[in-house]
PDB file of N, CA and C in Angstrom:
ATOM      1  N   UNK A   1       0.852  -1.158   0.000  1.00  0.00           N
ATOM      2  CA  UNK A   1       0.000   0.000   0.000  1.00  0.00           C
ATOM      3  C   UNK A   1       0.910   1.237   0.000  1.00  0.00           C
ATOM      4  N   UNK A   2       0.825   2.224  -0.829  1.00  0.00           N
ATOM      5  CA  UNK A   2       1.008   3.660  -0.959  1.00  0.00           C
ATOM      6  C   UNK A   2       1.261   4.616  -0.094  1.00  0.00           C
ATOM      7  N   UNK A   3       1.883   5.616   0.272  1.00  0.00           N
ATOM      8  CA  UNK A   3       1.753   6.222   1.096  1.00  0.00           C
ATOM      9  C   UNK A   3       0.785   7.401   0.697  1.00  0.00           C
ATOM     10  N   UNK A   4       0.368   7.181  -0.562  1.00  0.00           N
ATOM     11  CA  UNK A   4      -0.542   8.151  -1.781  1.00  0.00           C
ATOM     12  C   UNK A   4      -1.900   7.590  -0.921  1.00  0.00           C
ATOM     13  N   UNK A   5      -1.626   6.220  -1.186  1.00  0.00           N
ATOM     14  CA  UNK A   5      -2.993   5.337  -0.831  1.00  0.00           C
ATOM     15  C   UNK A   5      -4.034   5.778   0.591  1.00  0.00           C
ATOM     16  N   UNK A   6      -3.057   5.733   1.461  1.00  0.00           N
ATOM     17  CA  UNK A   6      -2.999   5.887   2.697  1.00  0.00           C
ATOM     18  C   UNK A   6      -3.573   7.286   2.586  1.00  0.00           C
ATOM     19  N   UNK A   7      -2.818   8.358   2.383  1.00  0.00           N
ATOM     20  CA  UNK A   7      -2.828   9.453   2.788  1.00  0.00           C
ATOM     21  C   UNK A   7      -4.781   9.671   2.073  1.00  0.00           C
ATOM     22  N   UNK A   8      -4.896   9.642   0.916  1.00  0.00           N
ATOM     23  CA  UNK A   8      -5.718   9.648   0.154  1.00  0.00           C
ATOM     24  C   UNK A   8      -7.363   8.979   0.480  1.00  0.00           C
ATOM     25  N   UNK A   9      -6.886   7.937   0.562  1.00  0.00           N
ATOM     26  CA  UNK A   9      -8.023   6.665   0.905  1.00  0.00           C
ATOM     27  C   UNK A   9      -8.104   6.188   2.827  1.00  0.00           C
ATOM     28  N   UNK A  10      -7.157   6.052   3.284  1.00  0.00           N
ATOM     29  CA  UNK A  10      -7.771   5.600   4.743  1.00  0.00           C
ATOM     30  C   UNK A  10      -7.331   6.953   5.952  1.00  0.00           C
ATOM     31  N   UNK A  11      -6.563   7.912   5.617  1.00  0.00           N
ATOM     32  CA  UNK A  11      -6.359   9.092   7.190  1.00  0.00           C
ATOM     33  C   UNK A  11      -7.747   9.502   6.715  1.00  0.00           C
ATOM     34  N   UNK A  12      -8.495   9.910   5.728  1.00  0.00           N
ATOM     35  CA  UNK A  12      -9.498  10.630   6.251  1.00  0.00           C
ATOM     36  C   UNK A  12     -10.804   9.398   6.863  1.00  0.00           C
ATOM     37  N   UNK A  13     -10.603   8.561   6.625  1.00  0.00           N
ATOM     38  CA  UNK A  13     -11.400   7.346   6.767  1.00  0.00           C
ATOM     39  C   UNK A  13     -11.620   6.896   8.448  1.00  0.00           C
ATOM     40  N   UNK A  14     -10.483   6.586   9.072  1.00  0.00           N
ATOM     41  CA  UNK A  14      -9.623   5.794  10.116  1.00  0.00           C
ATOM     42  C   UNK A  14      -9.064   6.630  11.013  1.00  0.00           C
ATOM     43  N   UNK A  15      -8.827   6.355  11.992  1.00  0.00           N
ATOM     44  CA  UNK A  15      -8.065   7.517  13.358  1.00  0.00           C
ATOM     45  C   UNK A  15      -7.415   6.712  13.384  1.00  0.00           C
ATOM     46  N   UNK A  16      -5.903   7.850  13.385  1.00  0.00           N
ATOM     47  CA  UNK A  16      -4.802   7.484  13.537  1.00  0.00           C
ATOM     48  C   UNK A  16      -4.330   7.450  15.308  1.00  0.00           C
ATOM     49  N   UNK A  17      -3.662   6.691  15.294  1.00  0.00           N
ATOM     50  CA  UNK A  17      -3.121   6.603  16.743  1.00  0.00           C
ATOM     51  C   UNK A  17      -0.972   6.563  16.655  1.00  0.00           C
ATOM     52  N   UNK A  18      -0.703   6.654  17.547  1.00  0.00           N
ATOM     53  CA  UNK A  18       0.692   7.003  17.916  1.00  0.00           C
ATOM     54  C   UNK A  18       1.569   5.817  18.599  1.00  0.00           C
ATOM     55  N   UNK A  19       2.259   5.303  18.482  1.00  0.00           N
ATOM     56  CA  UNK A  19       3.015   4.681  19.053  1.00  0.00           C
ATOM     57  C   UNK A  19       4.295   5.355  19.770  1.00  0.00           C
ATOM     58  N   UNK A  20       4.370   5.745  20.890  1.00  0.00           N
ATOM     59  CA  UNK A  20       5.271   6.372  21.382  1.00  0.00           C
ATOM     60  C   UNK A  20       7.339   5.989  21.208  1.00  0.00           C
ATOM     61  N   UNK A  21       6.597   4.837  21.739  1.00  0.00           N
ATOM     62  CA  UNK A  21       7.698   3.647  21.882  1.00  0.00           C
ATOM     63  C   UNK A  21       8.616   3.839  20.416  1.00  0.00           C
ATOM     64  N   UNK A  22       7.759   3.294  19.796  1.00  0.00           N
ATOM     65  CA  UNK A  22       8.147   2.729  18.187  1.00  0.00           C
ATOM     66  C   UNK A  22       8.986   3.914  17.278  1.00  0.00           C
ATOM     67  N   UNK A  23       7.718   4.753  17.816  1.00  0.00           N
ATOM     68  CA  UNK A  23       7.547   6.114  16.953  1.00  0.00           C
ATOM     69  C   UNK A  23       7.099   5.962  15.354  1.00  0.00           C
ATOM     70  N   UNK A  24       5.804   4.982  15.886  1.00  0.00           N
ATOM     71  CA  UNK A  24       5.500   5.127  14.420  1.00  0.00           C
ATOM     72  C   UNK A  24       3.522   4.932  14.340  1.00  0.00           C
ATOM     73  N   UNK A  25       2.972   6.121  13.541  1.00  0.00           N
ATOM     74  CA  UNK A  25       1.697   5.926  13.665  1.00  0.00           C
ATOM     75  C   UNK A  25       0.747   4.773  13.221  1.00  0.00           C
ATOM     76  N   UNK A  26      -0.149   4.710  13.225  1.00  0.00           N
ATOM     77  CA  UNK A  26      -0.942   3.660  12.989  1.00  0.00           C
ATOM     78  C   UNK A  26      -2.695   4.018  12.805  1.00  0.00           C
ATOM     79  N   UNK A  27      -3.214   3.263  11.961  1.00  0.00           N
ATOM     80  CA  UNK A  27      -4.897   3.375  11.852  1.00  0.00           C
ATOM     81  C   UNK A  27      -5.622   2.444  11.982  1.00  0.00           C
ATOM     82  N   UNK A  28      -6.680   3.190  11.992  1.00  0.00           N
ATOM     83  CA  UNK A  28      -7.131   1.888  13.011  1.00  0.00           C
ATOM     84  C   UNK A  28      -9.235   2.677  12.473  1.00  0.00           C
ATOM     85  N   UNK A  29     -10.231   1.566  12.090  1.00  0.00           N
ATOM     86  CA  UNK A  29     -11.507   1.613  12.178  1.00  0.00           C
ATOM     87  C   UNK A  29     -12.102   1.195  12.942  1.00  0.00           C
ATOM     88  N   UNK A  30     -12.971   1.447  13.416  1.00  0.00           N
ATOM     89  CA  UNK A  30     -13.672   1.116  14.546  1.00  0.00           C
ATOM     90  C   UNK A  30     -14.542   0.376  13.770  1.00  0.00           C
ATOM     91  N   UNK A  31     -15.532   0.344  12.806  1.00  0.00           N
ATOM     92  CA  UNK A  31     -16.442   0.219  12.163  1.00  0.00           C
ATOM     93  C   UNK A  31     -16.123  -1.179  11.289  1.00  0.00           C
ATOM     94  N   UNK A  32     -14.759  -1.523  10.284  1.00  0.00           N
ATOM     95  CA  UNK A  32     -14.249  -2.410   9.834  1.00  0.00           C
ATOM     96  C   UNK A  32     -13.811  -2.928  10.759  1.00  0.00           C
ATOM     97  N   UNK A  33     -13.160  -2.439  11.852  1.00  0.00           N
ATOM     98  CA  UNK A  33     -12.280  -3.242  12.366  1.00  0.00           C
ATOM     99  C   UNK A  33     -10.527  -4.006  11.773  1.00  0.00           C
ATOM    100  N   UNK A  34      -9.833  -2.765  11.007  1.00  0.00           N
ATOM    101  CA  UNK A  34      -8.923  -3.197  10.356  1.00  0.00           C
ATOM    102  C   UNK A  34      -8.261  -2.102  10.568  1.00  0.00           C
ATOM    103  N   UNK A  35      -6.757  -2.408  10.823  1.00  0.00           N
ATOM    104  CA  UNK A  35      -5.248  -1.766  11.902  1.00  0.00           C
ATOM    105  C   UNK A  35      -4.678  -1.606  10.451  1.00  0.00           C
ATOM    106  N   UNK A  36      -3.825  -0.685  10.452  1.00  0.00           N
ATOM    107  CA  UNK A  36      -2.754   0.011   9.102  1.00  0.00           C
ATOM    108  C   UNK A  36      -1.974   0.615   9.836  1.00  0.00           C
ATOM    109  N   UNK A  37      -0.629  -0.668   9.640  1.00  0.00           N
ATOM    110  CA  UNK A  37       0.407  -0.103   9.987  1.00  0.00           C
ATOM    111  C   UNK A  37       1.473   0.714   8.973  1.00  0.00           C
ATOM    112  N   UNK A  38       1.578   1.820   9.371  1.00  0.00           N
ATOM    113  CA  UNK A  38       2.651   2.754   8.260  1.00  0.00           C
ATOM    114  C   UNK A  38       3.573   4.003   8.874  1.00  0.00           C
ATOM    115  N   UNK A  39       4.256   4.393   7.647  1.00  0.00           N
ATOM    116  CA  UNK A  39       5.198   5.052   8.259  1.00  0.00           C
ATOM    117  C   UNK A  39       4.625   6.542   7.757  1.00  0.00           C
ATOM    118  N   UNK A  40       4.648   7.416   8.287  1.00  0.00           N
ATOM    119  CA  UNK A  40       4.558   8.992   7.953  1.00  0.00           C
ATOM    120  C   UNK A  40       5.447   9.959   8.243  1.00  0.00           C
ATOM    121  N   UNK A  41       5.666  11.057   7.398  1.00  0.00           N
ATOM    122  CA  UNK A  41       6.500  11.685   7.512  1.00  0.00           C
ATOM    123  C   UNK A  41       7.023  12.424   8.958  1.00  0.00           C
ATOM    124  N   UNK A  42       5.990  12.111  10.156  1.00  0.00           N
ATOM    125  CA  UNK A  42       6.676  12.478  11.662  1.00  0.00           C
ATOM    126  C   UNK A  42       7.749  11.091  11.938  1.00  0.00           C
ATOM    127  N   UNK A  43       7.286   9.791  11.601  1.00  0.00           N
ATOM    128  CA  UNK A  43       7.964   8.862  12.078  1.00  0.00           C
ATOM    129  C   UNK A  43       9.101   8.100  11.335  1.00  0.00           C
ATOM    130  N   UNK A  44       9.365   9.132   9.957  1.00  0.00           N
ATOM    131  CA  UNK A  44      10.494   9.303   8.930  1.00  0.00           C
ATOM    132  C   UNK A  44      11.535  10.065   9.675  1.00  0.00           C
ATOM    133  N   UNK A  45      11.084  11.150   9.855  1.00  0.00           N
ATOM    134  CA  UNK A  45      11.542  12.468  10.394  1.00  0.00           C
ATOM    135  C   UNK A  45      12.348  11.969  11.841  1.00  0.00           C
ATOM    136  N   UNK A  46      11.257  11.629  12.473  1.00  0.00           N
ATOM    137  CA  UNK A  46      12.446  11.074  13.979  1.00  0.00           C
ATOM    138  C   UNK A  46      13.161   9.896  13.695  1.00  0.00           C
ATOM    139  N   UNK A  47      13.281   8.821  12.737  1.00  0.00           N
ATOM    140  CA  UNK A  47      14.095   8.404  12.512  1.00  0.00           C
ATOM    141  C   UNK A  47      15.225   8.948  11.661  1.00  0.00           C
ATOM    142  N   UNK A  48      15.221   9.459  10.871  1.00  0.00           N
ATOM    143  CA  UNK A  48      16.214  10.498   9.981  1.00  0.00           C
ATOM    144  C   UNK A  48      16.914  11.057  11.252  1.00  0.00           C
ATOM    145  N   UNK A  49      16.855  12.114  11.990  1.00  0.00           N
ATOM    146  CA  UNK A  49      16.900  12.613  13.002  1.00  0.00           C
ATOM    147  C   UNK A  49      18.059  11.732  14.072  1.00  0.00           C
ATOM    148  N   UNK A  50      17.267  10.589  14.539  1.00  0.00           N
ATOM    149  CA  UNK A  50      18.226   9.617  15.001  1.00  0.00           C
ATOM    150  C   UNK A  50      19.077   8.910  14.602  1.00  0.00           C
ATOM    151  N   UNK A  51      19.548   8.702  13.447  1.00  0.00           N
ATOM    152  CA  UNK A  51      20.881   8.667  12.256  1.00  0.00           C
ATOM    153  C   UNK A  51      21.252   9.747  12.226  1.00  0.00           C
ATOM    154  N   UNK A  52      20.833  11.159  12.420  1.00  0.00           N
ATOM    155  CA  UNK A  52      22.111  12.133  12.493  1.00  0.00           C
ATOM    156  C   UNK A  52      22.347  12.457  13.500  1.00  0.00           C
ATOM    157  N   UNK A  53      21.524  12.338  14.972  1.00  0.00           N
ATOM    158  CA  UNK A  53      22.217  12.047  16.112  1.00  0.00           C
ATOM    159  C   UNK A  53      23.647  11.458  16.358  1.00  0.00           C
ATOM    160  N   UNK A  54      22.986  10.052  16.116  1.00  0.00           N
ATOM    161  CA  UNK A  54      23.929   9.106  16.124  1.00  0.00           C
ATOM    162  C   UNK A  54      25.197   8.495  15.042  1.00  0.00           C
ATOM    163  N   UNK A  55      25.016   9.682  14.202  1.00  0.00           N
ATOM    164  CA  UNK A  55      26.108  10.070  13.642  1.00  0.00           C
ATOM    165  C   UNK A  55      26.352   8.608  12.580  1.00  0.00           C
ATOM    166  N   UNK A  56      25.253   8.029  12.221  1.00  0.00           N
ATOM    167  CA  UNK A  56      25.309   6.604  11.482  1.00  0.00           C
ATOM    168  C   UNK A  56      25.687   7.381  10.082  1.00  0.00           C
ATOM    169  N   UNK A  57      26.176   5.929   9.272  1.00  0.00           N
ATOM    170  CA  UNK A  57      26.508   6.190   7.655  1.00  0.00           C
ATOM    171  C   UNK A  57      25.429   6.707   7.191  1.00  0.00           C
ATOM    172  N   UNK A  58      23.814   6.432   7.198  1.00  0.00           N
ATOM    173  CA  UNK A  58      22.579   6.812   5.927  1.00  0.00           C
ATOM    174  C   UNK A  58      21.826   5.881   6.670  1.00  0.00           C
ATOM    175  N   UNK A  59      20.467   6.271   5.711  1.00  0.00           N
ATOM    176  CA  UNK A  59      19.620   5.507   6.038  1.00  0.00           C
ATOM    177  C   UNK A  59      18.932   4.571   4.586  1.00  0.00           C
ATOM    178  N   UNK A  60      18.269   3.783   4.855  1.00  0.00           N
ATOM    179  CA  UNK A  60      17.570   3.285   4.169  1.00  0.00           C
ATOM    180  C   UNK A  60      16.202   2.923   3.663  1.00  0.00           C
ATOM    181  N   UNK A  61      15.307   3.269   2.493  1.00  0.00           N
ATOM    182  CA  UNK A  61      13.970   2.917   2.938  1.00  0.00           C
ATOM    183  C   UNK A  61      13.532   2.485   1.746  1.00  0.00           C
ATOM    184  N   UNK A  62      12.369   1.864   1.309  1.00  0.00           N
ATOM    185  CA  UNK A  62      11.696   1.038   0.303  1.00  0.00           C
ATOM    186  C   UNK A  62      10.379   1.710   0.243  1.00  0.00           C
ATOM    187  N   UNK A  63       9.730   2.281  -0.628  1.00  0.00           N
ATOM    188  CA  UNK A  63      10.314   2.431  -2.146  1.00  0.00           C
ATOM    189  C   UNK A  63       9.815   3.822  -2.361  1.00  0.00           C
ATOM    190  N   UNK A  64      11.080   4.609  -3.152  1.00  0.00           N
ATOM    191  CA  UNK A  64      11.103   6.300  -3.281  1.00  0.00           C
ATOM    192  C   UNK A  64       9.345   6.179  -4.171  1.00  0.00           C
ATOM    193  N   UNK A  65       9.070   5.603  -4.793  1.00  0.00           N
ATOM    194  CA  UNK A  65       8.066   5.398  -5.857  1.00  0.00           C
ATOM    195  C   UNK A  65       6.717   5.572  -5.105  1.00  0.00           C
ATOM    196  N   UNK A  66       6.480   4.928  -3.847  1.00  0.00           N
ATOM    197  CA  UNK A  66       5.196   4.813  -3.063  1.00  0.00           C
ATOM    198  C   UNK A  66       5.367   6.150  -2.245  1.00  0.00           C
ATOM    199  N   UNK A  67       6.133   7.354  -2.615  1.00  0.00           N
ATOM    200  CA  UNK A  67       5.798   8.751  -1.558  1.00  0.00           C
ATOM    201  C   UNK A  67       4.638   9.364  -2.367  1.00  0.00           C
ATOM    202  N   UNK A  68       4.309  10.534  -1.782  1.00  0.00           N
ATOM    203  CA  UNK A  68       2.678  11.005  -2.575  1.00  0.00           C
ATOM    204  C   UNK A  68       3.704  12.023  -3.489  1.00  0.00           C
ATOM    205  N   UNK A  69       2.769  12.648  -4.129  1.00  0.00           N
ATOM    206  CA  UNK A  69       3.244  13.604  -5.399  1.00  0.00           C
ATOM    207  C   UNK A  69       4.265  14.509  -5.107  1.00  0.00           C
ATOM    208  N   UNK A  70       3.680  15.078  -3.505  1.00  0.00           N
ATOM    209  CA  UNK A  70       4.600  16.503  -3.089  1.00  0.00           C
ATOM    210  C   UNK A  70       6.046  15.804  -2.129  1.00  0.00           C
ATOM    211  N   UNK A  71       6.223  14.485  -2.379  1.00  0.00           N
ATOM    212  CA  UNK A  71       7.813  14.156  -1.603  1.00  0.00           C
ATOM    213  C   UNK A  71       7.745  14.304  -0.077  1.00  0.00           C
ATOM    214  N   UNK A  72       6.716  13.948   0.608  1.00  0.00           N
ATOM    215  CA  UNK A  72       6.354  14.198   1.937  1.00  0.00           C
ATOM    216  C   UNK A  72       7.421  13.116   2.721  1.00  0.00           C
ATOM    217  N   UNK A  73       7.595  12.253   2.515  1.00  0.00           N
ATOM    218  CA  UNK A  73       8.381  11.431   3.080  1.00  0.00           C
ATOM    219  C   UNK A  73      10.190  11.164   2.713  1.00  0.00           C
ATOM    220  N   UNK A  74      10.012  12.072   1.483  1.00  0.00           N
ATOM    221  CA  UNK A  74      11.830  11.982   1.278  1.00  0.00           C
ATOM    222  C   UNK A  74      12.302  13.568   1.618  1.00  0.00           C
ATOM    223  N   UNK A  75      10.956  14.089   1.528  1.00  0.00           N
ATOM    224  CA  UNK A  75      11.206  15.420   2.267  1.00  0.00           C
ATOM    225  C   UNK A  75      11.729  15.322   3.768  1.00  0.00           C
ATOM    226  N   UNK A  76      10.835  14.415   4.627  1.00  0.00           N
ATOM    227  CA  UNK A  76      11.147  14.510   6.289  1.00  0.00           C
ATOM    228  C   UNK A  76      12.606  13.360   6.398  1.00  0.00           C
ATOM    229  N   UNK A  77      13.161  13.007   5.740  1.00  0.00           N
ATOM    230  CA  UNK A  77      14.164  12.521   5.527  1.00  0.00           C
ATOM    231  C   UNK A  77      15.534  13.426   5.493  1.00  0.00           C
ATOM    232  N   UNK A  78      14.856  14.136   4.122  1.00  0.00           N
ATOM    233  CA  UNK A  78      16.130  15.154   3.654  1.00  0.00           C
ATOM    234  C   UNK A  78      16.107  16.156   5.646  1.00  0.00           C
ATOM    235  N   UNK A  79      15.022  16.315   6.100  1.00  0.00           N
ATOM    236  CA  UNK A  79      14.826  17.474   7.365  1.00  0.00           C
ATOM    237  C   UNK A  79      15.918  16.792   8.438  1.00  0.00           C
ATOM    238  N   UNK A  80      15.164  15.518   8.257  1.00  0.00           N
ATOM    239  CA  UNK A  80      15.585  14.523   9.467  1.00  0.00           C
ATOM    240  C   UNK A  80      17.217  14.821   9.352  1.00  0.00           C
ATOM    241  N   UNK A  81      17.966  13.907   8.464  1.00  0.00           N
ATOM    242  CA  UNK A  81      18.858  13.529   8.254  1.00  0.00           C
ATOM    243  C   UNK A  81      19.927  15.147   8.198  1.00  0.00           C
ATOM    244  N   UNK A  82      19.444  16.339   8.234  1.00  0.00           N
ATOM    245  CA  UNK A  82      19.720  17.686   8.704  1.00  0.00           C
ATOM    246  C   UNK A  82      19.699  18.083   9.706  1.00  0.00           C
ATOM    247  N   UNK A  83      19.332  17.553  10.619  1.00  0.00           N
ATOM    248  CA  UNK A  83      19.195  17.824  12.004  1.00  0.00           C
ATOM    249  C   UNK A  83      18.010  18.475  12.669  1.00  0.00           C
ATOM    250  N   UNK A  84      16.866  18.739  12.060  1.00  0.00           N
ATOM    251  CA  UNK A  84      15.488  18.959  11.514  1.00  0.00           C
ATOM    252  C   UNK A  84      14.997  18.393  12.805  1.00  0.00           C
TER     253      UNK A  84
END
């Protein structure tokens, strides 16, 4: 699934919830009853972030192709990985 998909078809659909721990959001219907786990550009961002903390080589992620039109997720990357 897309992060086009997602953004498009289930956040306005589904309440999102937070994983503190993880740092990574999640959706969730009350009505279906069906959990979507994904990554968004806050839980890009604090990982980017924590590779330039920690002063690691890069990061890695799958696939530049599934971000939405406006680069929301290689955007909080490029932030992250800046110290953002």
């Amino acid at each position: 699934m897309s992060y086009r998909e997602i953004e498009q078809t289930y956040l306005p659909a589904y309440t999102r919830f937070w994983d503190d721990q993880a740092k990574v959001p999640w959706l969730y219907n009350h009505k279906t009853k069906i959990t979507i786990s994904y990554e968004d550009a806050e839980s890009i961002a604090a990982k980017a972030k924590y590779v330039f903390q920690k002063k690691l080589g890069g990061i890695m992620f799958w696939d530049l192709g599934e971000d939405d039109i406006k680069s929301t997720l290689l955007d909080a990357i490029d932030k992250g990985l800046a110290g953002n």
